[in-house]
Protein backbone atom coordinates (compact mmCIF):
# COMPACT_ATOMS: atom_id res chain seq x y z
CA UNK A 1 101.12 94.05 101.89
CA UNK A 2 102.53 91.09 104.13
CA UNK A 3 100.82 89.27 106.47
CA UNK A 4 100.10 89.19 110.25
CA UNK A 5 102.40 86.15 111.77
CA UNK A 6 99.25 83.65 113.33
CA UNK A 7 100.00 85.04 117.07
CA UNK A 8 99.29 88.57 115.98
CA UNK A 9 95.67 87.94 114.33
CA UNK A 10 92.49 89.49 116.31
CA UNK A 11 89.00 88.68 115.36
CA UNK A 12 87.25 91.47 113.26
CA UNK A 13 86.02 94.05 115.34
CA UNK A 14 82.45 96.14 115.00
CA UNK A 15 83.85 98.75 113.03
CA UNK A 16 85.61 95.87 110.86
CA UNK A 17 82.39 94.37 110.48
CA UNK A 18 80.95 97.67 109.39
CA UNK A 19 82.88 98.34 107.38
CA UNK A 20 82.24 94.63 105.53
CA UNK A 21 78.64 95.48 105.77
CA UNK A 22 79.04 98.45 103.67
CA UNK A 23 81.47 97.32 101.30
CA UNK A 24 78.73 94.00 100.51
CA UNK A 25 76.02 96.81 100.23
CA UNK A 26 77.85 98.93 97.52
CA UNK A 27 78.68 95.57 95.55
CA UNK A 28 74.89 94.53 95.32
CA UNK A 29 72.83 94.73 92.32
CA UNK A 30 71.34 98.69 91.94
CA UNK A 31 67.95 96.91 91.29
CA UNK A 32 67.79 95.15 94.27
CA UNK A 33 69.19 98.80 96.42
CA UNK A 34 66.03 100.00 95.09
CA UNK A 35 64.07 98.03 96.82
CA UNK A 36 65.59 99.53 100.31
CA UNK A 37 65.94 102.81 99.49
CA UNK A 38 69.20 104.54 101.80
CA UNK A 39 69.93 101.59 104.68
CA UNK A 40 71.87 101.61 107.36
CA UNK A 41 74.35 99.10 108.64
CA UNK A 42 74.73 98.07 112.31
CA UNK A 43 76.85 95.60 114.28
CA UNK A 44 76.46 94.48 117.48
CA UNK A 45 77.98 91.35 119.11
CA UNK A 46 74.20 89.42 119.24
CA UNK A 47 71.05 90.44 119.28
CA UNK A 48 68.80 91.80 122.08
CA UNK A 49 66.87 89.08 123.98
CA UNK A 50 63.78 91.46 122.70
CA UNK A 51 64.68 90.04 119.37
CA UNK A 52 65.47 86.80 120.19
CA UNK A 53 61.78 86.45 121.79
CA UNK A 54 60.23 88.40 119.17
CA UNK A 55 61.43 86.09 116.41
CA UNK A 56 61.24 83.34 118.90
CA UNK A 57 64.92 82.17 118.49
CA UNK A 58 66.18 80.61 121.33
CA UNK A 59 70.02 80.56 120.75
CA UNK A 60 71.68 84.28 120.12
CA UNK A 61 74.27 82.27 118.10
CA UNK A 62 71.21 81.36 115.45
CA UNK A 63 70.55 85.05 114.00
CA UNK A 64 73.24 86.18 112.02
CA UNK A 65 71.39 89.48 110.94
CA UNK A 66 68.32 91.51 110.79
CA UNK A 67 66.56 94.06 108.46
CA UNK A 68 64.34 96.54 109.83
CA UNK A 69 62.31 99.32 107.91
CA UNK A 70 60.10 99.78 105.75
CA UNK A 71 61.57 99.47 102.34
CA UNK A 72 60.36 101.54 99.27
CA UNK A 73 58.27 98.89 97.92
CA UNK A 74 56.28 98.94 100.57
CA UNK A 75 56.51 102.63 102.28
CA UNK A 76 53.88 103.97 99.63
CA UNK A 77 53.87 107.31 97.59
CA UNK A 78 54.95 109.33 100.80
CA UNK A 79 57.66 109.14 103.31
CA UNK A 80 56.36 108.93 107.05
CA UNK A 81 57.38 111.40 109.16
CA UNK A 82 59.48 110.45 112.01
CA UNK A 83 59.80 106.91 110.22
CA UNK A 84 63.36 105.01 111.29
CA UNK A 85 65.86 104.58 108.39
CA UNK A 86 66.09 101.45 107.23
CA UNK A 87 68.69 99.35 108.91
CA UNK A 88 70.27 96.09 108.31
CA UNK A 89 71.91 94.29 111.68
CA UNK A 90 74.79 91.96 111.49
CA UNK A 91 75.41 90.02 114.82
CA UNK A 92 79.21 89.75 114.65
CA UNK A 93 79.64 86.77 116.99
CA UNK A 94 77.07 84.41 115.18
CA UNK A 95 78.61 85.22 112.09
CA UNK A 96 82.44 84.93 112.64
CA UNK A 97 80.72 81.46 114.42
CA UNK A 98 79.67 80.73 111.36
CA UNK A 99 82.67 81.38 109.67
CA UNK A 100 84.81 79.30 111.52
CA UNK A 101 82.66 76.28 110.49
CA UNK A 102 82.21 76.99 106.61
CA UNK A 103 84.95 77.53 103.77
CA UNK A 104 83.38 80.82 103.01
CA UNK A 105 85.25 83.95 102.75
CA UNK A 106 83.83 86.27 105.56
CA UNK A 107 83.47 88.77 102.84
CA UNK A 108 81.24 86.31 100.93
CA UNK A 109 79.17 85.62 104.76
CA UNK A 110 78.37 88.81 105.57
CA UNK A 111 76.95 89.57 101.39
CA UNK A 112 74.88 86.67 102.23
CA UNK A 113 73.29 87.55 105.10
CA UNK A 114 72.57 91.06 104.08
CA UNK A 115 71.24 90.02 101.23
CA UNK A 116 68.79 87.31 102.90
CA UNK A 117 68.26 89.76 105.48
CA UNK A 118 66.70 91.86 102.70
CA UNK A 119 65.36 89.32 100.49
CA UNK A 120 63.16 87.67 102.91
CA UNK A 121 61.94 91.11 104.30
CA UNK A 122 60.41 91.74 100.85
CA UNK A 123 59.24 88.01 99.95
CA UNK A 124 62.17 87.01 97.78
CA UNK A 125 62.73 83.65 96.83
CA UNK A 126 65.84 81.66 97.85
CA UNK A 127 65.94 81.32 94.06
CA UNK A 128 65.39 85.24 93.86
CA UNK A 129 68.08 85.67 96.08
CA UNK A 130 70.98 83.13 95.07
CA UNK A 131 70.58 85.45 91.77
CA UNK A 132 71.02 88.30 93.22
CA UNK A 133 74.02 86.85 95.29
CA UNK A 134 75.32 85.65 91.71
CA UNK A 135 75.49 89.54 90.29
CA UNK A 136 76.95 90.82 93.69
CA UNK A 137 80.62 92.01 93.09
């Protein structure tokens, strides 16, 4: 495979980033998918201003992503009717901002955010986590 000449690169699109998103998730560690259960992966350029206030962030470049759910840990013996899947959202300007400051592969990024994303919606440590990030494929 050759690559693009400079003039001919584009930034990663949503699908693109999507399609990161689910690649990172299939690399993680199985023990740490359990705690999730199935999850979804979104992209959207930034997050709503609902978020933004609800988190109370005041810059829509300072998210990078976003799990929502209830994961199995915490969802108890039965499943809630009606309940949303779980989702993980990855803000796809923020990040490739981000990226553009750090010598991180954007591969490497977006497995890091997903898996703080996760980590801190269940209590994990950032020791907890930098494992975790350590067993990731």
């Amino acid at each position: 495979m050759t690559a693009q000449p400079l003039e001919m690169l584009k930034a990663p699109s949503l699908d693109d980033f999507e399609a990161l998103g689910r690649v990172a998730l299939k690399g993680l560690p199985r023990e740490f998918l359990t705690l999730i259960g199935d999850v979804e992966i979104r992209v959207d350029d930034f997050p709503t201003r609902e978020v933004l206030d609800d988190l109370v962030i005041e810059s829509e470049f300072d998210l990078l992503g976003l799990f929502v759910g209830v994961g199995l840990a915490h969802a108890g013996a039965t499943a809630v009717t009606g309940m949303m899947p779980n989702r993980v959202w990855l803000y796809r300007r923020p990040i490739l901002d981000y990226w553009a400051e750090h010598d991180e592969t954007l591969g490497a990024i977006v497995t890091h955010v997903l898996i703080h994303e996760i980590g801190h919606h269940f209590g994990l440590s950032d020791d907890d986590m930098e494992a975790i990030e350590e067993a990731a494929d």
